[in-house]
N, C-alpha and C. Protein backbone atom coordinates (compact mmCIF):
# COMPACT_ATOMS: atom_id res chain seq x y z
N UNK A 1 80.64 102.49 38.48
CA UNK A 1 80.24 101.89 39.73
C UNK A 1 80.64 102.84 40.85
N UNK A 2 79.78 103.30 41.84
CA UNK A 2 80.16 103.91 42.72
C UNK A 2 79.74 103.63 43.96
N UNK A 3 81.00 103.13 44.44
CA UNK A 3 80.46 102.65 45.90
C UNK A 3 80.88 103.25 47.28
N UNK A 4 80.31 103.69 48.19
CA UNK A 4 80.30 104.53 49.38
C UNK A 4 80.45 103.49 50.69
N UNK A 5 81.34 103.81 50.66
CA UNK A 5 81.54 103.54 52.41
C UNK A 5 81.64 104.31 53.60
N UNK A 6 80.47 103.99 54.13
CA UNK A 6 80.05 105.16 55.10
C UNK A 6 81.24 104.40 56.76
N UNK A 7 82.07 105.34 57.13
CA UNK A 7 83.04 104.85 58.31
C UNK A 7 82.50 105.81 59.76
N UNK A 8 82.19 105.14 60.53
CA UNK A 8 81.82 105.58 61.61
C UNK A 8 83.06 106.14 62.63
N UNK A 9 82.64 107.29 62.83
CA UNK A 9 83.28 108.08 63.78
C UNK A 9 83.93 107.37 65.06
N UNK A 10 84.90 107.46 65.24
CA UNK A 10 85.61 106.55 66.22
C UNK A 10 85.86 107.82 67.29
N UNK A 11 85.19 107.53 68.63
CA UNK A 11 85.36 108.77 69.50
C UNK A 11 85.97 108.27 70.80
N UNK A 12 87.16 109.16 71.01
CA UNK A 12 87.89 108.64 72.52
C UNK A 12 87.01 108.07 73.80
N UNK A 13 87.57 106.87 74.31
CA UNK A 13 86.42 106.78 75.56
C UNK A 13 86.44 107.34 76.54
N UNK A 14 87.98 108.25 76.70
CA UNK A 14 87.57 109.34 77.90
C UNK A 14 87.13 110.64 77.55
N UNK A 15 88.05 111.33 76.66
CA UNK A 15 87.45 111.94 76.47
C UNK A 15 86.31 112.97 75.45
N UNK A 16 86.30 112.01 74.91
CA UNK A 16 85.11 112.06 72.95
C UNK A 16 85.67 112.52 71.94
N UNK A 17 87.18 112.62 71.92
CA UNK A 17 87.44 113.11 70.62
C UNK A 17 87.58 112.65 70.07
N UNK A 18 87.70 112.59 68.57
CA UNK A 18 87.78 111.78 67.10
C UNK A 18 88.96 111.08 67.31
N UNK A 19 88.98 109.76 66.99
CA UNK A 19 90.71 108.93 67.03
C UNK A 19 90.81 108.94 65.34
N UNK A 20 92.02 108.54 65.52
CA UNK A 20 92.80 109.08 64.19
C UNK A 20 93.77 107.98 64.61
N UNK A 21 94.22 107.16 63.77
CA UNK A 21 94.79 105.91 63.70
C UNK A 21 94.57 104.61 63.54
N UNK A 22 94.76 103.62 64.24
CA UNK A 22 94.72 102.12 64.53
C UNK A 22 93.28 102.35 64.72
N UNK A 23 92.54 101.05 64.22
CA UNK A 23 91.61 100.57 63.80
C UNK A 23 90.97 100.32 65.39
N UNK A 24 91.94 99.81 66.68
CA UNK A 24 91.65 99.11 67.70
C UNK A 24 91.94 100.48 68.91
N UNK A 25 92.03 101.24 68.38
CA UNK A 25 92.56 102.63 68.92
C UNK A 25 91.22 103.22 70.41
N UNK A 26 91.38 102.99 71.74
CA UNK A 26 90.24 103.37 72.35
C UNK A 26 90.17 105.13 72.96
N UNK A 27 91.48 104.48 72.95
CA UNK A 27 91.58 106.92 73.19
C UNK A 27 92.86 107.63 72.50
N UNK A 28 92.39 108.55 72.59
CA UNK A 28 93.36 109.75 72.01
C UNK A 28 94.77 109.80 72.45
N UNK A 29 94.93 109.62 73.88
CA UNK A 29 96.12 109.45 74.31
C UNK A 29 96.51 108.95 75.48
N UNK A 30 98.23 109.11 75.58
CA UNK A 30 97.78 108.20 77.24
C UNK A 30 97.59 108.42 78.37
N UNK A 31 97.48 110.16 77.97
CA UNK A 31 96.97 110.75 78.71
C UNK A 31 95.35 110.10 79.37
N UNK A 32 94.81 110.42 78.08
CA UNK A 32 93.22 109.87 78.43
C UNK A 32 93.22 108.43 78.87
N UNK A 33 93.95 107.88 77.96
CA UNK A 33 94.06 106.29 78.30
C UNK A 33 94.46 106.05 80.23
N UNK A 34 95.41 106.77 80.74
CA UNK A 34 95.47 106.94 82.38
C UNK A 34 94.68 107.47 83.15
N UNK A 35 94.18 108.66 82.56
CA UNK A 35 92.54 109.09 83.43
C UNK A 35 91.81 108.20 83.48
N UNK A 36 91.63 107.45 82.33
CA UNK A 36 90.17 106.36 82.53
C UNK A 36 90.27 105.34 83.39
N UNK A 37 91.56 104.75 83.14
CA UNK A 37 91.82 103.68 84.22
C UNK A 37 92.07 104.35 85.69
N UNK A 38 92.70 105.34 85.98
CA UNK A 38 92.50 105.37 87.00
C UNK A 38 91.10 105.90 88.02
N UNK A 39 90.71 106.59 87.07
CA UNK A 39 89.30 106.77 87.19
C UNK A 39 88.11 105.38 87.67
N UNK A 40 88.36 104.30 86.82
CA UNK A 40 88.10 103.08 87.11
C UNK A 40 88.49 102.75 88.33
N UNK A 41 90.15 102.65 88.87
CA UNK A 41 90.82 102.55 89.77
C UNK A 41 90.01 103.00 91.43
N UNK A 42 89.66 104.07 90.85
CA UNK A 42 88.74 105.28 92.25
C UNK A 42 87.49 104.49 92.27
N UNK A 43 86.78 104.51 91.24
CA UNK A 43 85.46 103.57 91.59
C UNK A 43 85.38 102.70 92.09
N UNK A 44 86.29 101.83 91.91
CA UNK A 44 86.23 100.41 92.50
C UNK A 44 86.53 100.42 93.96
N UNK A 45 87.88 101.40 94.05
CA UNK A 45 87.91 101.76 95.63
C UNK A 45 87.15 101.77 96.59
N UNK A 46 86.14 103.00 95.50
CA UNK A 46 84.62 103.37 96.29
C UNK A 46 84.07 102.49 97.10
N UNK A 47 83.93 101.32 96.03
CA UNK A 47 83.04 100.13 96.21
C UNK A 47 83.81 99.28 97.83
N UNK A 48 84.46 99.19 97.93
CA UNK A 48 85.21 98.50 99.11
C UNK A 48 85.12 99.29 100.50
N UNK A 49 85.24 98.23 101.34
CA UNK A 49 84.90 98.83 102.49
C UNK A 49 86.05 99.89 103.18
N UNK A 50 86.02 100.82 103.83
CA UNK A 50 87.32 101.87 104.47
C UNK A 50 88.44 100.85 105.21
N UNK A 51 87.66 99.64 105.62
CA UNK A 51 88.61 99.02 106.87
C UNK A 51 89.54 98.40 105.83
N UNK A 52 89.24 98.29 104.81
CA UNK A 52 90.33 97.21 104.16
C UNK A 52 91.65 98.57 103.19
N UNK A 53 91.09 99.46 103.07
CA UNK A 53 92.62 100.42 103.02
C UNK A 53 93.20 100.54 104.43
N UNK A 54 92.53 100.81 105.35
CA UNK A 54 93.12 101.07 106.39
C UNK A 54 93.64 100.04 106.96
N UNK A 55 93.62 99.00 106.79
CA UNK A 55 94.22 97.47 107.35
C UNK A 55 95.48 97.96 106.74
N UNK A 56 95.42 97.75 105.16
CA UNK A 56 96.52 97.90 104.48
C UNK A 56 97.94 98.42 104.63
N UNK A 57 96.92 100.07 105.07
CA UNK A 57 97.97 100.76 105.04
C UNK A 57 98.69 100.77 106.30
N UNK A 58 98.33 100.11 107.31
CA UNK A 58 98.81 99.53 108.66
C UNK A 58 99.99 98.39 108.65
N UNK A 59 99.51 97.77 107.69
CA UNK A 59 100.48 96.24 107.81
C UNK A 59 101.24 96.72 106.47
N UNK A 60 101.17 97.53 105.64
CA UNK A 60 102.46 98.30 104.81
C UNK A 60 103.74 98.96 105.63
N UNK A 61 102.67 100.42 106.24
CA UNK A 61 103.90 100.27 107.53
C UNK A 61 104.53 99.72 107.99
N UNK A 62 103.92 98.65 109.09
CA UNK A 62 104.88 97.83 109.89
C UNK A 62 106.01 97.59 108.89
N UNK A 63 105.46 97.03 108.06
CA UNK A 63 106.49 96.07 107.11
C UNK A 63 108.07 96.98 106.48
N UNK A 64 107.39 98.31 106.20
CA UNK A 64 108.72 99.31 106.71
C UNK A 64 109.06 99.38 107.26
N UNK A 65 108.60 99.91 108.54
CA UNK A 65 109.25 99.89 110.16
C UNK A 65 110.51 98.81 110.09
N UNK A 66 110.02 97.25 110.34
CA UNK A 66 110.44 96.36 110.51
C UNK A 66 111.61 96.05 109.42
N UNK A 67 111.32 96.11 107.90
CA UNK A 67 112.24 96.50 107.18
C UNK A 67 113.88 97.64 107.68
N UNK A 68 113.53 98.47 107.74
CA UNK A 68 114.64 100.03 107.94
C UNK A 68 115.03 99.42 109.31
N UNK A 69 114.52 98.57 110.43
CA UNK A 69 115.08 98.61 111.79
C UNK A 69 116.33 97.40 111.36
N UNK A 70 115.74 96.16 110.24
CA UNK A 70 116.59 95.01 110.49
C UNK A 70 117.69 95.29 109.48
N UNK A 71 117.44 96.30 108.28
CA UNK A 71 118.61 96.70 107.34
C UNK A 71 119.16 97.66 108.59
N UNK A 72 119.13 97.97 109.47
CA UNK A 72 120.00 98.93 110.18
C UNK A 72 120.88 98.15 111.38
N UNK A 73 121.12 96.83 111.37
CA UNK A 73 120.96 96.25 112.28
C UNK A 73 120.57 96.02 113.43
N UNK A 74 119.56 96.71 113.85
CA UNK A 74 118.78 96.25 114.88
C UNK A 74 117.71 95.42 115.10
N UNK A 75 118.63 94.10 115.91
CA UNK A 75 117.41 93.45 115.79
C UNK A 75 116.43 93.14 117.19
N UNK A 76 117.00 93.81 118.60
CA UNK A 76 115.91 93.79 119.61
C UNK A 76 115.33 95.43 119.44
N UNK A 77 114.26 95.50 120.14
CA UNK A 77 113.82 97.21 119.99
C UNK A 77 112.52 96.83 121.25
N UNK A 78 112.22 97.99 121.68
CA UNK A 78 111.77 97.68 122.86
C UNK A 78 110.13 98.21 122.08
N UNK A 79 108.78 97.41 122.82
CA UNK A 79 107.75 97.57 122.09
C UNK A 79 107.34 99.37 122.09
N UNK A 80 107.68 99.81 123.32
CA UNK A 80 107.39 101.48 123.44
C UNK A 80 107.87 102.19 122.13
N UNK A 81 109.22 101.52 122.07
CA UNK A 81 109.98 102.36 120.83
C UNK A 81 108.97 102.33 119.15
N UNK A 82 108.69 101.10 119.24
CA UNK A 82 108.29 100.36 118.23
C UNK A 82 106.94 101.15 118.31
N UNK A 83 106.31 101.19 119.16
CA UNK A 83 104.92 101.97 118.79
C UNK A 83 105.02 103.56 118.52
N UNK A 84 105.99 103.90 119.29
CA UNK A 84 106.00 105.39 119.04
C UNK A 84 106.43 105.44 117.46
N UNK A 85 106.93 104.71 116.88
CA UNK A 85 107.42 104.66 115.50
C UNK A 85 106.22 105.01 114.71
N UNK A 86 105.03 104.36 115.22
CA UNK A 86 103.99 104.19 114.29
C UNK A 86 103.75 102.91 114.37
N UNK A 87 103.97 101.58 114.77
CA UNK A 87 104.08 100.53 114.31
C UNK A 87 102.41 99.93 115.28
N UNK A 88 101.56 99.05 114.20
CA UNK A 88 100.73 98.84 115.04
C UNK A 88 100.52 97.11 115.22
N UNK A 89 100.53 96.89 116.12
CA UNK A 89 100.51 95.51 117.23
C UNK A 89 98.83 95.07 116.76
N UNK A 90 97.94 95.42 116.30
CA UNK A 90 96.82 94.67 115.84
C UNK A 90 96.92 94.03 114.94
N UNK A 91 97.79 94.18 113.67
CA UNK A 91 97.38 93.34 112.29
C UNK A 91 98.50 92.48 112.09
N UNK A 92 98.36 91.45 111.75
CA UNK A 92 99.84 90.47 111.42
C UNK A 92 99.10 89.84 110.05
N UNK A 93 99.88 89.33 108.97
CA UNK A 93 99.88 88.19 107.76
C UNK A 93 99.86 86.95 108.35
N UNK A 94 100.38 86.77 108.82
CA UNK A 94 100.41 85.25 110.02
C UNK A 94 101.15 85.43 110.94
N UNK A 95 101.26 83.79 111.34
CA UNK A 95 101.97 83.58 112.59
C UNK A 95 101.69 81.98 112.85
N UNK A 96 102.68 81.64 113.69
CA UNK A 96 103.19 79.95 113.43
C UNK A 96 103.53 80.48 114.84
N UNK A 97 103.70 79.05 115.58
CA UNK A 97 103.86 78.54 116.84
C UNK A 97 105.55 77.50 116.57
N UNK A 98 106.51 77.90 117.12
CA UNK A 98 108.33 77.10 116.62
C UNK A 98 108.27 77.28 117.87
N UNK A 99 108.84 76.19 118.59
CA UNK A 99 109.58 75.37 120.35
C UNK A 99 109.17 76.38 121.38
N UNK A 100 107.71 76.48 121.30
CA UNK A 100 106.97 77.25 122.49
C UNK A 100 107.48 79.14 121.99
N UNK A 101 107.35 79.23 121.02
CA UNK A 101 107.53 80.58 120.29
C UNK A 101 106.22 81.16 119.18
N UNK A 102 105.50 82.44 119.68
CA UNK A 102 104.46 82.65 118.54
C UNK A 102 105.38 83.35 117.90
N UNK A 103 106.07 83.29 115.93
CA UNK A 103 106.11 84.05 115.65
C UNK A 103 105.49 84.88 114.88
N UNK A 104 105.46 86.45 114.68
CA UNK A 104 104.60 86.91 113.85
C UNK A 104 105.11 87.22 112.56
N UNK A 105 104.75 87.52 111.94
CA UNK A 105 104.83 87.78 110.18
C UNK A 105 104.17 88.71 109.76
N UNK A 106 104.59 89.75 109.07
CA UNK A 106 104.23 90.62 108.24
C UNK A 106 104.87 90.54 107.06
N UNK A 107 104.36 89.93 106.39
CA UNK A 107 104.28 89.51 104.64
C UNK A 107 105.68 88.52 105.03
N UNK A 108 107.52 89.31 104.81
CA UNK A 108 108.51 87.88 105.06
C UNK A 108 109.23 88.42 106.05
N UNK A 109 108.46 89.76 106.86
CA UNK A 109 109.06 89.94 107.89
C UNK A 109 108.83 89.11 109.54
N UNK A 110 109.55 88.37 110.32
CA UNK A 110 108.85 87.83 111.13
C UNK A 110 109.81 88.61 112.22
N UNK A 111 108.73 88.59 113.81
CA UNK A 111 109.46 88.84 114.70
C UNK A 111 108.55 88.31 115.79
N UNK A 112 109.35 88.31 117.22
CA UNK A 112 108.92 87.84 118.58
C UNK A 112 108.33 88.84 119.11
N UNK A 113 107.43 88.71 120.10
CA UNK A 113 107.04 89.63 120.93
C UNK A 113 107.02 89.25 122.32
N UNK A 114 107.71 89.88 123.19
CA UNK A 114 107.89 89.60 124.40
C UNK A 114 107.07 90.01 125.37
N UNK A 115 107.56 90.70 126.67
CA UNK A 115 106.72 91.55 127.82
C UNK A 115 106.72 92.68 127.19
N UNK A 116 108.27 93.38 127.28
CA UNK A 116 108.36 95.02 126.78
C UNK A 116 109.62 94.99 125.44
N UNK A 117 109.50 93.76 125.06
CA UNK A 117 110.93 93.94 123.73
C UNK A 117 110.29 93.22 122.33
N UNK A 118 110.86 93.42 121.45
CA UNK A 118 110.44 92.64 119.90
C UNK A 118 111.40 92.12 119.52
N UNK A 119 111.87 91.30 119.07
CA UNK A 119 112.93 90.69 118.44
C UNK A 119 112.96 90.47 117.30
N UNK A 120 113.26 91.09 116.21
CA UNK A 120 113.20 91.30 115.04
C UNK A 120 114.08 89.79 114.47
N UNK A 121 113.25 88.88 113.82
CA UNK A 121 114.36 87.62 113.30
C UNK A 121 114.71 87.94 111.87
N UNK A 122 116.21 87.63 111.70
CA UNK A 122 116.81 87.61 110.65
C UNK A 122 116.59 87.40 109.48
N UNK A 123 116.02 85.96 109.36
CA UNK A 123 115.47 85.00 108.18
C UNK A 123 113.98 85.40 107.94
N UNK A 124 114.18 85.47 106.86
CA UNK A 124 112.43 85.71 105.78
C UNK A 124 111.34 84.39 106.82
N UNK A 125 110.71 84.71 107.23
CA UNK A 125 109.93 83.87 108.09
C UNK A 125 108.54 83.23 107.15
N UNK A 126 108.21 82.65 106.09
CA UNK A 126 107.11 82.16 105.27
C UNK A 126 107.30 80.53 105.01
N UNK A 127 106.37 80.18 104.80
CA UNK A 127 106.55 78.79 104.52
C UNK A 127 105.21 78.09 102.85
């Protein structure tokens, strides 16, 4: 009795070479296995509009800024200072209205904004 089993070539999905192993095996390595996804990663980027990295990477900032000023203890800073930092006054995560107070929020950072000062508050500001 002679029976043939013909096994189909199993070829990396990034980059086509023969796999050699596990049955469920999609690339060669993880090398390839990280190109593809991030490769994926870039496309999808593509697909999205510029304003929404650039929002991002705006209200990431702040959220440093505001971070490094309140681990340093400072918690008034005057808005001039605060902008020359980099810090930008267009984008907030929220903001709530407390005893005739807007405060703002960037992700659990919250602070006041005055005429010419910020007041950086202590407590994680989310609800």
């Amino acid at each position: 009795m002679n029976i043939s089993i013909a096994t189909a070539q199993r070829k990396c999905a990034e980059c086509g070479d023969t796999l050699r192993g596990r049955n469920d095996m999609r690339f060669c390595s993880s090398e390839c296995r990280t190109s593809h996804h991030n490769r994926l990663r870039f496309e999808a980027a593509k697909q999205s509009p510029e304003c929404i990295a650039t929002i991002q990477k705006a209200i990431l900032k702040n959220h440093k800024i505001l971070a490094s000023l309140k681990d340093s203890g400072q918690g008034i800073i005057g808005k001039m200072d605060l902008a020359e930092m980099g810090f930008s006054f267009r984008f907030v995560t929220s903001f709530k209205q407390t005893d005739g107070k807007m405060i703002l929020c960037c992700f659990n950072m919250g602070y006041i904004v005055s005429n010419d000062e910020v007041l950086i508050l202590p407590e994680p500001q989310f609800n």
